[in-house]
N, C-alpha and C. Protein backbone atom coordinates (compact mmCIF):
# COMPACT_ATOMS: atom_id res chain seq x y z
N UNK A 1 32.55 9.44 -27.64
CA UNK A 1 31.53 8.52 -28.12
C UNK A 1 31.04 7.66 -26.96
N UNK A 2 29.84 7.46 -26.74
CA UNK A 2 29.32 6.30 -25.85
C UNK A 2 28.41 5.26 -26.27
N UNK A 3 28.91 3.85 -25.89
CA UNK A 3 28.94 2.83 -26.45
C UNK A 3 27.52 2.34 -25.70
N UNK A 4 26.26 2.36 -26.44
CA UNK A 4 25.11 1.80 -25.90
C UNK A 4 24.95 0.38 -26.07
N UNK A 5 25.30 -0.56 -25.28
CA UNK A 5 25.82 -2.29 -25.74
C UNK A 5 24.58 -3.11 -25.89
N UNK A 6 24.68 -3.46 -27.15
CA UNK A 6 23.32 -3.99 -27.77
C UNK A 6 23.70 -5.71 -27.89
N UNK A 7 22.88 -6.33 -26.93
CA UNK A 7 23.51 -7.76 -26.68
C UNK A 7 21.95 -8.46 -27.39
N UNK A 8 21.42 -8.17 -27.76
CA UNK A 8 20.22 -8.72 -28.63
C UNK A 8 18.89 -9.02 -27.74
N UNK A 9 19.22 -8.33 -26.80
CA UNK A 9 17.64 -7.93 -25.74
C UNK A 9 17.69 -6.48 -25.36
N UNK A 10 16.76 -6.44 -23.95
CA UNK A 10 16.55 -4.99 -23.60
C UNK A 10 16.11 -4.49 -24.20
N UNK A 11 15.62 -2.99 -23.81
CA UNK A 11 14.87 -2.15 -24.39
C UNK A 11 15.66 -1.06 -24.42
N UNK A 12 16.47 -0.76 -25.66
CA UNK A 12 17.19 0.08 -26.46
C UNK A 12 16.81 1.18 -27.09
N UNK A 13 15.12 0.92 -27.28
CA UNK A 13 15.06 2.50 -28.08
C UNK A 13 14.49 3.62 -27.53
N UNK A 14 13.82 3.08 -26.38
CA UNK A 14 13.36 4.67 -24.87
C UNK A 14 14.96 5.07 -24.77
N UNK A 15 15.85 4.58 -24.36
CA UNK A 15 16.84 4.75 -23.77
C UNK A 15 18.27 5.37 -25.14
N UNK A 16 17.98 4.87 -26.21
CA UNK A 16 18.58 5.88 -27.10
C UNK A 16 18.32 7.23 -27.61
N UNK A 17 16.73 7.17 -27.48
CA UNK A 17 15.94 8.51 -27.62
C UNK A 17 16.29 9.34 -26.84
N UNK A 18 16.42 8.96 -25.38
CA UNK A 18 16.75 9.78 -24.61
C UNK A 18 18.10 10.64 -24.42
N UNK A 19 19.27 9.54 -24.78
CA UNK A 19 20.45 9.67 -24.89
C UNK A 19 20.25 10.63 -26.43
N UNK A 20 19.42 10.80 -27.29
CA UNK A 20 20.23 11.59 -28.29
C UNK A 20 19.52 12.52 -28.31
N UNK A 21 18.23 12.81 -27.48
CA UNK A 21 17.94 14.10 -26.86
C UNK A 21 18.73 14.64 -26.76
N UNK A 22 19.72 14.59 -25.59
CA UNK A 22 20.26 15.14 -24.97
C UNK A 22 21.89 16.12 -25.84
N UNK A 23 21.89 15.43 -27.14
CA UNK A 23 22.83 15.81 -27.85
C UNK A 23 24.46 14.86 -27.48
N UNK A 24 24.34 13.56 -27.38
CA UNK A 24 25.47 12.91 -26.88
C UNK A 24 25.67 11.94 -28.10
N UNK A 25 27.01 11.61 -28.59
CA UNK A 25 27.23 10.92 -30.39
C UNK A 25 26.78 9.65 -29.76
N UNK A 26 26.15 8.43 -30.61
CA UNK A 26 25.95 7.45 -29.82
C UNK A 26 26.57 6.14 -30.78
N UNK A 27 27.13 4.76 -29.94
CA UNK A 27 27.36 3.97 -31.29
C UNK A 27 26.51 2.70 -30.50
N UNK A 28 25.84 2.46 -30.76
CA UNK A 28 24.36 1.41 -30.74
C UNK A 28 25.33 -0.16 -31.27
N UNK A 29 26.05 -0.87 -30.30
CA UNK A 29 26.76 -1.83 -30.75
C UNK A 29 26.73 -3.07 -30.00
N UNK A 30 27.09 -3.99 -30.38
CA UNK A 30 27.58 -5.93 -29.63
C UNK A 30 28.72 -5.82 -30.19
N UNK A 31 29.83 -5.00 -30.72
CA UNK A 31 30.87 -5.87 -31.15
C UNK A 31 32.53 -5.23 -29.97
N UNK A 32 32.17 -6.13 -29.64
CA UNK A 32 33.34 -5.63 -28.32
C UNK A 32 34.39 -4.75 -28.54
N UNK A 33 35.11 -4.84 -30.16
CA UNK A 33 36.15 -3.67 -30.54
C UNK A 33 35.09 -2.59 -30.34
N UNK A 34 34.25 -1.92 -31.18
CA UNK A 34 33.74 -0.47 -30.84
C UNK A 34 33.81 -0.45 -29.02
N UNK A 35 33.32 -1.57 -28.50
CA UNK A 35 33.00 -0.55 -27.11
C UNK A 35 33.92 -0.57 -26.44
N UNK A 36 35.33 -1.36 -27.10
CA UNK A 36 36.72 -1.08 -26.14
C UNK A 36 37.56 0.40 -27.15
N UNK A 37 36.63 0.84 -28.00
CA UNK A 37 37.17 2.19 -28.14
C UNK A 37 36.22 3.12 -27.98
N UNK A 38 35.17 3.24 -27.07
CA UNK A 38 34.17 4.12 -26.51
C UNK A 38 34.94 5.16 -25.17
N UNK A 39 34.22 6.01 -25.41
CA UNK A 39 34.38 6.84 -24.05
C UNK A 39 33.79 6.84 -22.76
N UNK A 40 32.60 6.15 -22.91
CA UNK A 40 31.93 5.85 -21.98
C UNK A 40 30.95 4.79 -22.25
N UNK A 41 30.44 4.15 -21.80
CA UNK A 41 29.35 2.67 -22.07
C UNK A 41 27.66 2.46 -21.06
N UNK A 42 27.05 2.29 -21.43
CA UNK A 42 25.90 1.86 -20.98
C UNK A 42 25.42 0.46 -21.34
N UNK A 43 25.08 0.01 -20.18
CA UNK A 43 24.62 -1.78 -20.94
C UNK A 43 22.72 -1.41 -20.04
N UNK A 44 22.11 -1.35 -20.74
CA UNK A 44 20.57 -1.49 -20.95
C UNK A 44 19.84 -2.58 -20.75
N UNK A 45 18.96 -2.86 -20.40
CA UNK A 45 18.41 -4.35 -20.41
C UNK A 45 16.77 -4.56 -19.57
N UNK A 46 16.45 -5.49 -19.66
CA UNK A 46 15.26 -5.92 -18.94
C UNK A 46 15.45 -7.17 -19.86
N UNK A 47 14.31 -8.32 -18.60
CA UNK A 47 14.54 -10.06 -18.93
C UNK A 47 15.15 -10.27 -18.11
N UNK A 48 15.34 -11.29 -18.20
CA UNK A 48 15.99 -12.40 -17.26
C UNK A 48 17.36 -12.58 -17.05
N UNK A 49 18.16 -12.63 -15.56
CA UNK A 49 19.82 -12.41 -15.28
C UNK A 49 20.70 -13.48 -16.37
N UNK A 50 19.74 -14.65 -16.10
CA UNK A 50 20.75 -15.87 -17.22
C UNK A 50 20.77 -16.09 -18.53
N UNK A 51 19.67 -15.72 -18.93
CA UNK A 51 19.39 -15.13 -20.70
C UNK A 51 20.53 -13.98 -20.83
N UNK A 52 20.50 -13.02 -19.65
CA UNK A 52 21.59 -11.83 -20.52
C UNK A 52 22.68 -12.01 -20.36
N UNK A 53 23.35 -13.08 -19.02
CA UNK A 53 24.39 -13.55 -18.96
C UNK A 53 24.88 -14.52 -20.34
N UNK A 54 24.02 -15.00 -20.38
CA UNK A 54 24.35 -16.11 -22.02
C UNK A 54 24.69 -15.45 -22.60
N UNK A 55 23.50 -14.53 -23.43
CA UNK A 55 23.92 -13.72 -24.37
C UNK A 55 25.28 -12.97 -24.79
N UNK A 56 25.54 -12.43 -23.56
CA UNK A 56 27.00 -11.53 -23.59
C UNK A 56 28.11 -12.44 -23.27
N UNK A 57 28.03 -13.66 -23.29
CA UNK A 57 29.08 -14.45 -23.20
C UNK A 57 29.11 -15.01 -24.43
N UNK A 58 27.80 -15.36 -25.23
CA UNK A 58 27.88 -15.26 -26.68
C UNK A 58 28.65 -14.43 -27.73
N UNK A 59 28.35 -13.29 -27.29
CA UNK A 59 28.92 -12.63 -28.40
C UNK A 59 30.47 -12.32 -27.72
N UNK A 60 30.92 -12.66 -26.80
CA UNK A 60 32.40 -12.28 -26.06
C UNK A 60 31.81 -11.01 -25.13
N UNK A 61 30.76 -10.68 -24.80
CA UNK A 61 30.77 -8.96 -24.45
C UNK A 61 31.13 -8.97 -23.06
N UNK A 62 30.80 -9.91 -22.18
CA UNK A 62 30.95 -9.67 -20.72
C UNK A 62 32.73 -9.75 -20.68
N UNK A 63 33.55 -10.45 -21.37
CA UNK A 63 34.96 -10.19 -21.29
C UNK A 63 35.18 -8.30 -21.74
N UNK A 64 34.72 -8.42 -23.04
CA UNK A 64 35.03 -6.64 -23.47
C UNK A 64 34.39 -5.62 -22.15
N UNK A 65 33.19 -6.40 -20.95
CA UNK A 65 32.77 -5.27 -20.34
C UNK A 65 33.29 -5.20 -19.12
N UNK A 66 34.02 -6.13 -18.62
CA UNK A 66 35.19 -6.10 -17.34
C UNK A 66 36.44 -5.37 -17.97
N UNK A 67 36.87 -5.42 -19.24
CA UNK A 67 38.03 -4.61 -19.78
C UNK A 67 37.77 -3.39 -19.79
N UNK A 68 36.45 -2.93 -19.95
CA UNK A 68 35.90 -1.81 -20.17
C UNK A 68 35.70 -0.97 -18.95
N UNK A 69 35.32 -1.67 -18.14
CA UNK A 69 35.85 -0.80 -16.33
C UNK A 69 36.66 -1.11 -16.06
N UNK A 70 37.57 -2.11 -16.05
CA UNK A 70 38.75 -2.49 -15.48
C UNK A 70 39.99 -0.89 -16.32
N UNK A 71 39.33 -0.26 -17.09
CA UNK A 71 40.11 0.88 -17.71
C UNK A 71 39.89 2.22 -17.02
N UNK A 72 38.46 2.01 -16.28
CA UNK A 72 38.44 3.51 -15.37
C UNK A 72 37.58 4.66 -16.23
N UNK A 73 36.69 3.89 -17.04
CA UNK A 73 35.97 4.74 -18.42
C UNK A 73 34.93 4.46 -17.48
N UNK A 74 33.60 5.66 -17.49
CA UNK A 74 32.67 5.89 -16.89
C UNK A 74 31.48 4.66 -17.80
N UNK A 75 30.97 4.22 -16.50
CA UNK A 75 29.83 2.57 -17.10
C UNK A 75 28.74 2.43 -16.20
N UNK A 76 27.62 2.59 -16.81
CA UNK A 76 25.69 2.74 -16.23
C UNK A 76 25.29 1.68 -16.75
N UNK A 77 25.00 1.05 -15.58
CA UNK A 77 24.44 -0.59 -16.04
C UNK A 77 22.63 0.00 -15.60
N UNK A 78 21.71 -0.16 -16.04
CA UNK A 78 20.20 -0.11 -16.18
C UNK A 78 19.46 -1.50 -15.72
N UNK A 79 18.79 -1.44 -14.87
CA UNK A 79 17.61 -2.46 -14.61
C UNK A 79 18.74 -3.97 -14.47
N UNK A 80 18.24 -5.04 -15.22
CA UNK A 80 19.48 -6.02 -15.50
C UNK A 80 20.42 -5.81 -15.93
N UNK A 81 20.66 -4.59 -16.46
CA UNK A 81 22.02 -4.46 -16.48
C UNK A 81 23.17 -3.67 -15.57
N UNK A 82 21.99 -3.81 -14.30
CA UNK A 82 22.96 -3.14 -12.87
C UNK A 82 23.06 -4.65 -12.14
N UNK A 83 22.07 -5.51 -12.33
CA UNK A 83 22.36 -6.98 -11.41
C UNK A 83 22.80 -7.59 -11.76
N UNK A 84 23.56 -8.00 -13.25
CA UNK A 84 24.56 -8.65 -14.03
C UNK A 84 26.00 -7.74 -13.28
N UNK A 85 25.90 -6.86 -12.95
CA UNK A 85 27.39 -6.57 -11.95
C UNK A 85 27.71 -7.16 -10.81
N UNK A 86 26.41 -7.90 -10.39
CA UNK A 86 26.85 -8.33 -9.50
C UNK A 86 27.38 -9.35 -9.00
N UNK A 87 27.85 -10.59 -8.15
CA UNK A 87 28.58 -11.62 -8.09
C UNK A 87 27.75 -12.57 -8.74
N UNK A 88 26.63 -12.82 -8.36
CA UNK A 88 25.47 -13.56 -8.64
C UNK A 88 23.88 -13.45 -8.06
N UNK A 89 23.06 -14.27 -9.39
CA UNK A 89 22.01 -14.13 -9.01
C UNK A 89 21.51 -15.56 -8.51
N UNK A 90 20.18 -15.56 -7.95
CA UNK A 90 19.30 -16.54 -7.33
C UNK A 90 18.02 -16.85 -7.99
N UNK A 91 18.20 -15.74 -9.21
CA UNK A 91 16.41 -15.86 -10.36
C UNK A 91 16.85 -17.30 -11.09
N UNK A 92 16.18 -18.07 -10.61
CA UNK A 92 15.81 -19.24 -11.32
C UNK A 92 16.54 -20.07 -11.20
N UNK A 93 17.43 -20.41 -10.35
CA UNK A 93 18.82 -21.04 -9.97
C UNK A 93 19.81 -20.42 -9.68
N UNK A 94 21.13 -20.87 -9.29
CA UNK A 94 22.04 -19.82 -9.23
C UNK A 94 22.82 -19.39 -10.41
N UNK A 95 23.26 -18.29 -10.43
CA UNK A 95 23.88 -17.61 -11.91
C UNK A 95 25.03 -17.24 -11.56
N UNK A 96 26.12 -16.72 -11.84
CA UNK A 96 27.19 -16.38 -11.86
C UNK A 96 27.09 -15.21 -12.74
N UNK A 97 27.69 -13.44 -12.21
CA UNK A 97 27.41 -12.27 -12.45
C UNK A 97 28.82 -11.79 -13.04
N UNK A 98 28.94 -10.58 -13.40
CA UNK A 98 29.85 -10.13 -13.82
C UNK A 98 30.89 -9.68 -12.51
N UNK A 99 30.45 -9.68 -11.34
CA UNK A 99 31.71 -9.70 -9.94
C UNK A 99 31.82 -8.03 -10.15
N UNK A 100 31.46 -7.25 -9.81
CA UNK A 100 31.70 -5.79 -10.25
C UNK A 100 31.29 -5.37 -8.26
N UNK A 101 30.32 -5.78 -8.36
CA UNK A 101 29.46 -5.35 -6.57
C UNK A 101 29.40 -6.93 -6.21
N UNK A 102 29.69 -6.47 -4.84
CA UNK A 102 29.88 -7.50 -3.92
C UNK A 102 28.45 -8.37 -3.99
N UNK A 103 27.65 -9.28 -3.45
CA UNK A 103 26.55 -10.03 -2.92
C UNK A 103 25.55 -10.63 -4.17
N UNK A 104 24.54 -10.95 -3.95
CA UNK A 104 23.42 -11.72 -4.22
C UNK A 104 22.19 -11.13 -4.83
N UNK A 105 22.12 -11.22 -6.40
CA UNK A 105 20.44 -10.78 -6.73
C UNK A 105 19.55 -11.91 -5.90
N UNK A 106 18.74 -11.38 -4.89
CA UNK A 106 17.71 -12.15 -5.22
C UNK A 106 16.10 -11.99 -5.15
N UNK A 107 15.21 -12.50 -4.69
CA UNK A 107 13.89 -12.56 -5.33
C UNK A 107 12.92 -11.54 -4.31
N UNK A 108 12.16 -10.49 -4.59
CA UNK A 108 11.66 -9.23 -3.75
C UNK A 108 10.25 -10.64 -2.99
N UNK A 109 11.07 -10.69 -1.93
CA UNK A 109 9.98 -12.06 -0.57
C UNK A 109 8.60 -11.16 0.09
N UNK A 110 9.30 -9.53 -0.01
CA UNK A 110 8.00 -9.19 0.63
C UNK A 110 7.53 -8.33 0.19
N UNK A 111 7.03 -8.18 -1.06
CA UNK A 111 7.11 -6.71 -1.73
C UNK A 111 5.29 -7.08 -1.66
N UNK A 112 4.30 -6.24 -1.60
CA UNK A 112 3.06 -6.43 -1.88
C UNK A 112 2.65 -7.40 -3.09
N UNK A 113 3.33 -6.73 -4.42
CA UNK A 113 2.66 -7.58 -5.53
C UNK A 113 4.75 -7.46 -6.43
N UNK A 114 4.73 -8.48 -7.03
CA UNK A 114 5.66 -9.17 -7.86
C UNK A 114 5.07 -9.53 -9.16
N UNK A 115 5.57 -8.78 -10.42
CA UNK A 115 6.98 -8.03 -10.08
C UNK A 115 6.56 -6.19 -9.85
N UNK A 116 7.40 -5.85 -9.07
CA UNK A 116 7.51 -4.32 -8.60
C UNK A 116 7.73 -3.52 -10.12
N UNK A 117 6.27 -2.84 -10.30
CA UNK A 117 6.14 -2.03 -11.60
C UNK A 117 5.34 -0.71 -11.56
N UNK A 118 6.10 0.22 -11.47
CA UNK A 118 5.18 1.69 -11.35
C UNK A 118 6.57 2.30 -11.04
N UNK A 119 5.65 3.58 -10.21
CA UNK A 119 6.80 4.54 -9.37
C UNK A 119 6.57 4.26 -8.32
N UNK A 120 7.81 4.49 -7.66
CA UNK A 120 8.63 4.75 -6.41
C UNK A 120 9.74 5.61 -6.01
N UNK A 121 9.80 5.76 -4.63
CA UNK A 121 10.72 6.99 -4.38
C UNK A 121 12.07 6.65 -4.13
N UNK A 122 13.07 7.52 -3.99
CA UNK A 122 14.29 7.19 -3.82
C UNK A 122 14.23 7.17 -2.63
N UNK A 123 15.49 7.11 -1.95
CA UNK A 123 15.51 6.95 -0.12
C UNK A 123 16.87 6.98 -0.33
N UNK A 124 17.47 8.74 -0.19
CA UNK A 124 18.95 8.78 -0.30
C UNK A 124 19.83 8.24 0.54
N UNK A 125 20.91 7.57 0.24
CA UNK A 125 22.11 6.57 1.39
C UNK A 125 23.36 7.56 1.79
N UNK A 126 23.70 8.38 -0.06
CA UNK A 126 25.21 8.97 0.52
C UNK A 126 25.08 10.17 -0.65
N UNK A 127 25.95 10.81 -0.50
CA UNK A 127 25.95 11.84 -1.57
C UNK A 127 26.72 11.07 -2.74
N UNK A 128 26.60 11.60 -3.41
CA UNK A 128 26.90 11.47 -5.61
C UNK A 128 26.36 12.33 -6.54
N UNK A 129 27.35 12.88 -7.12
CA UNK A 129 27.20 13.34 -8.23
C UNK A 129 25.87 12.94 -9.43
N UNK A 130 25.88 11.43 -9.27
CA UNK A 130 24.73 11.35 -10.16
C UNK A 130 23.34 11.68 -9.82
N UNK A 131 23.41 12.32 -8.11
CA UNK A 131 21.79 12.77 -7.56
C UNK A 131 22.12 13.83 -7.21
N UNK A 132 22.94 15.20 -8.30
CA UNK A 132 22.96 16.33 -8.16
C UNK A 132 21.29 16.57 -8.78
N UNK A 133 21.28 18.14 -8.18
CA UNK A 133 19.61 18.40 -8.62
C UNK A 133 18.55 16.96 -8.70
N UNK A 134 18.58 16.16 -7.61
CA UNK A 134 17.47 15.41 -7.10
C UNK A 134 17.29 15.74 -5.38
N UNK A 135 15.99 15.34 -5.42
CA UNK A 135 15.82 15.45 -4.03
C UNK A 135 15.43 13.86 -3.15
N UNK A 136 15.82 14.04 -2.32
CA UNK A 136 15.02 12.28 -1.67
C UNK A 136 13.57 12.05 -1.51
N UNK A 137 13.07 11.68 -2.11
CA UNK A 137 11.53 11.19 -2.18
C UNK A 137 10.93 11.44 -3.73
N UNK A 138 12.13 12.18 -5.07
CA UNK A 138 11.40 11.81 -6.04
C UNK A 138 11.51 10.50 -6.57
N UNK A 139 10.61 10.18 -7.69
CA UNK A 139 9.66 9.58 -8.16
C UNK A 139 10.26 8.86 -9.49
N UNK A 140 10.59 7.03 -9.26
CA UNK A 140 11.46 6.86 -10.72
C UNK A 140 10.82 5.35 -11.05
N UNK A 141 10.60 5.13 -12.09
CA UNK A 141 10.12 3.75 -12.26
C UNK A 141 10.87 2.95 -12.66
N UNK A 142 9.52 1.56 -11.59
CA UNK A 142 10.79 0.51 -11.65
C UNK A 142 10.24 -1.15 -12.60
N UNK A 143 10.75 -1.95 -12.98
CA UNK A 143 10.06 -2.94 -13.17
C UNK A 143 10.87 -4.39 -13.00
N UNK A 144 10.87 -4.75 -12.06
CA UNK A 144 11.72 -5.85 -12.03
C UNK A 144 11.06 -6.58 -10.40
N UNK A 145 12.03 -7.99 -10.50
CA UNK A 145 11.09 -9.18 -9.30
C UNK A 145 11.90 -9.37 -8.62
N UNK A 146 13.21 -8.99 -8.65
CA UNK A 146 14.54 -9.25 -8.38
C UNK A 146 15.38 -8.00 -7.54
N UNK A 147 16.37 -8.35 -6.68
CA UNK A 147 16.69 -6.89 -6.14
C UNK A 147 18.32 -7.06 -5.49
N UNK A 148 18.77 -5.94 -5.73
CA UNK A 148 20.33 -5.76 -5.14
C UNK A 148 20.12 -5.29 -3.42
N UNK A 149 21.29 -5.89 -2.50
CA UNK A 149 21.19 -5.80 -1.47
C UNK A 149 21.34 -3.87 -1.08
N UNK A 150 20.93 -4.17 0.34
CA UNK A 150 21.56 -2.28 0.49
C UNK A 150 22.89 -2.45 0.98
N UNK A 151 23.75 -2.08 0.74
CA UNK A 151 25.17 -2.06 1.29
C UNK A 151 26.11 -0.68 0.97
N UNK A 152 27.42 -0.82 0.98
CA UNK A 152 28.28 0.22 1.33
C UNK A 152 27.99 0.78 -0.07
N UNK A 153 28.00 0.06 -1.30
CA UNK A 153 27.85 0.81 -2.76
C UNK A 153 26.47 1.80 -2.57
N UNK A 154 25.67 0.99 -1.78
CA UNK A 154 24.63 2.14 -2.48
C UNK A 154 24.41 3.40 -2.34
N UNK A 155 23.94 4.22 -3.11
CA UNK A 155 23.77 5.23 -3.29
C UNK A 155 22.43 6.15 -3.15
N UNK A 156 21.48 5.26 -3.50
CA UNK A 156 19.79 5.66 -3.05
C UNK A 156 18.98 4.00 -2.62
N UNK A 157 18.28 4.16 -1.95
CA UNK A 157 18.04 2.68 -1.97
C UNK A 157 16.25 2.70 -2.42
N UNK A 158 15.27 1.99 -1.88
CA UNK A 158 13.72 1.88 -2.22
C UNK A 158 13.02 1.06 -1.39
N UNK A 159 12.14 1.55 -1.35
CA UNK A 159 11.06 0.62 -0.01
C UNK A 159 9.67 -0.04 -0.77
N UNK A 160 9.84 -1.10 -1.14
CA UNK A 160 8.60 -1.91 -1.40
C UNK A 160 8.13 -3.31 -0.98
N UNK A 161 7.93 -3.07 0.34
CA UNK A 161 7.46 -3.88 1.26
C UNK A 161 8.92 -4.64 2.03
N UNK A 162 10.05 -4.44 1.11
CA UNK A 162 11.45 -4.62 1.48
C UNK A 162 12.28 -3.48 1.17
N UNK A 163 13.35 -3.11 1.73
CA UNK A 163 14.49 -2.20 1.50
C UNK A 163 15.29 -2.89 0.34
N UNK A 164 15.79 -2.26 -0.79
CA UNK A 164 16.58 -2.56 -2.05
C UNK A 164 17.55 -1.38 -2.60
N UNK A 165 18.28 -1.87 -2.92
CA UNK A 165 19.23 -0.61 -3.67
C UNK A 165 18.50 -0.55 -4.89
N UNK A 166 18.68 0.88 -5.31
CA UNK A 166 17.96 1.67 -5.94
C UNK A 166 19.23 1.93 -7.09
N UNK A 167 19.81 2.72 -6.31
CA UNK A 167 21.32 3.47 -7.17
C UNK A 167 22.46 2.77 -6.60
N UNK A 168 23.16 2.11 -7.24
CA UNK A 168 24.73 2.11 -6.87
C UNK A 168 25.92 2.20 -7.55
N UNK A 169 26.73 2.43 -6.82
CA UNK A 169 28.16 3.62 -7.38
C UNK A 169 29.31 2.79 -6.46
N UNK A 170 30.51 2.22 -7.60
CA UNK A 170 31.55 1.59 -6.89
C UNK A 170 33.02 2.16 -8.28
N UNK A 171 33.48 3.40 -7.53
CA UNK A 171 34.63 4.20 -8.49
C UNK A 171 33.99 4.82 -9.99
N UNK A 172 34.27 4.17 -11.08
CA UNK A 172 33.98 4.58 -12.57
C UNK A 172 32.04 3.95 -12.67
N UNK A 173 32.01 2.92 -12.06
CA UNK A 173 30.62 2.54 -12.31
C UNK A 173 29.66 2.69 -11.63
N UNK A 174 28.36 3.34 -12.60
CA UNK A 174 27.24 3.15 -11.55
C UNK A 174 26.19 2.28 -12.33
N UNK A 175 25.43 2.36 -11.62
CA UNK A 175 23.45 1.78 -12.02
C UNK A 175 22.59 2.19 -11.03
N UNK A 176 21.45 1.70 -11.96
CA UNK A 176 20.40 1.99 -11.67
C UNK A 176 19.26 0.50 -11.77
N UNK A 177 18.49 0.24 -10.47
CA UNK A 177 17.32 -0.58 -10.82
C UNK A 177 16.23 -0.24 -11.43
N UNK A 178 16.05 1.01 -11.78
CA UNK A 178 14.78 1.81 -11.86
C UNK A 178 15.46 1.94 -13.76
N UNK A 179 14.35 2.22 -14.70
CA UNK A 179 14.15 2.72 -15.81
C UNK A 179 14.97 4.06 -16.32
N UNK A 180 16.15 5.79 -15.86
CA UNK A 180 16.38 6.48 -15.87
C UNK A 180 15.12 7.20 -17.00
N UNK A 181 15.47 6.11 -18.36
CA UNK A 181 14.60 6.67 -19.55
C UNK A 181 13.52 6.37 -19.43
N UNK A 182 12.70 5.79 -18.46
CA UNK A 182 10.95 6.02 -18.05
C UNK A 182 10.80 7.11 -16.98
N UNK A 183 11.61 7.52 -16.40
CA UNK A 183 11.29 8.04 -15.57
C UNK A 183 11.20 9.62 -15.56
N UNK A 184 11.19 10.42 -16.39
CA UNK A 184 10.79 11.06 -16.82
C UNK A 184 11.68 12.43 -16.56
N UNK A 185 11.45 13.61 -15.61
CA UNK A 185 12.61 14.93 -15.90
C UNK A 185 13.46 14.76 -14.40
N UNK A 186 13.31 13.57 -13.73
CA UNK A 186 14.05 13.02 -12.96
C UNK A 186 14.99 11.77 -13.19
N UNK A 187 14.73 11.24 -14.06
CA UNK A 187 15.88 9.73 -14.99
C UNK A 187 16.84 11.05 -15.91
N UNK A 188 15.42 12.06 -16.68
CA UNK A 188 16.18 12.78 -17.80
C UNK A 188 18.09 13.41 -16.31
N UNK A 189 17.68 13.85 -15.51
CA UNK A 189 18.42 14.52 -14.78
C UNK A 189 19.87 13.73 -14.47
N UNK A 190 19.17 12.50 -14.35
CA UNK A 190 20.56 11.42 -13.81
C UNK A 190 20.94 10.84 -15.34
N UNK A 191 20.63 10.93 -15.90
CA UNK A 191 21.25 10.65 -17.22
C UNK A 191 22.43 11.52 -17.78
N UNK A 192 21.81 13.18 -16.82
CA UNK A 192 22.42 14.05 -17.90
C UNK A 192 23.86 14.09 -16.82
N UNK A 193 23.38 13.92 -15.35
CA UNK A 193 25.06 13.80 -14.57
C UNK A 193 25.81 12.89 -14.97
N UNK A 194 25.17 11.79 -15.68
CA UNK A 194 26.50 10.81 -16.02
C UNK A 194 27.12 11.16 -17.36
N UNK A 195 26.45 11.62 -18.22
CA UNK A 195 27.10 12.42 -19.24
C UNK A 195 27.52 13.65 -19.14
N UNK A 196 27.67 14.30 -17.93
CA UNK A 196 28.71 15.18 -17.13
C UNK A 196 30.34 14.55 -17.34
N UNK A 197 29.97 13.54 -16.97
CA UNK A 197 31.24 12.46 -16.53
C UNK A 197 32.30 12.24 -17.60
N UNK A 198 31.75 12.41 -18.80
CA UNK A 198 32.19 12.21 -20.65
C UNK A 198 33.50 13.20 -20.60
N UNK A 199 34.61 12.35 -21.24
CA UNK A 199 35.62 13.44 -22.10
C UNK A 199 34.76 14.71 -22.33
């Protein structure tokens, strides 16, 4: 079963469609028991780092979602829900992150236009499993103002007027800044390696 974590934002239903395309059981939940008996988890999102930080401290979820990797169960954080892994952000003050990846969300200083919304290409860093059958320079959309550093996690990074991690991968967890479920038979592709990953 994989636990799609429904914290009362994000955009949940591109991204379930996609997931049940694919033929994968899904349990569409906030209540921290189901997703500490999931097989695998996705936390979804778009909005703002401190709205979703609230939120999941509301309902208890950011405790159930450090238990939930801290177990070694495969976990795809999406858009804000790859920069909530990280120590902290700088959108709108400072925030305090879920500590998963080392450094600092902060604000895209030189990107042409803010916020960064369309396609863009990958710019591969290291090999992974989750960019089997991709090539470096396809095409994944992104929408966000905000950006993860490039460092040892990453995995693909992106060039819009600044260098940003794109993909990153640290043991059981990865993410993505980019949309997987907008992005069309290239998101469909990295979706389907992480549900490779499944019991």
């Amino acid at each position: 079963m994989l636990a799609v974590v429904d914290y009362g934002g994000g955009n949940l239903g591109s991204l379930v469609s996609a997931l049940s395309r694919r033929g994968v059981a899904l349990d569409v939940t906030g209540d921290p028991d189901r997703i500490a008996a999931a097989d695998a988890a996705v936390l979804p999102g778009d909005g703002a780092f401190a709205a979703t930080m609230s939120a999941l401290r509301e309902r208890e979820l950011d405790r159930a979602l450090r238990a939930f990797v801290e177990s070694g169960r495969p976990f795809f954080g999406i858009c804000i829900g790859m920069q909530i892994l990280y120590e902290r952000s700088l959108e709108h003050g400072e925030h305090e992150g879920l500590g998963f990846f080392a450094g600092t969300i902060a604000k895209l200083e030189r990107a042409p236009r803010v916020p960064h919304m369309g396609w863009n290409q990958l710019e591969f860093e290291t090999a992974h499993p989750l960019l089997n059958g991709l090539r470096a320079g396809d095409y994944v959309y992104f929408l966000h103002s905000y950006r993860a550093p490039v460092d040892e996690s990453t995995v693909a990074a992106c060039t819009y007027g600044e260098r940003f991690a794109a993909i990153v991968a640290r043991e059981n967890v990865v993410a993505t800044q980019f949309h997987p479920e907008k992005s069309q038979l290239v998101g469909g592709r990295i979706l389907e390696n992480f549900l490779e990953r499944l019991p």
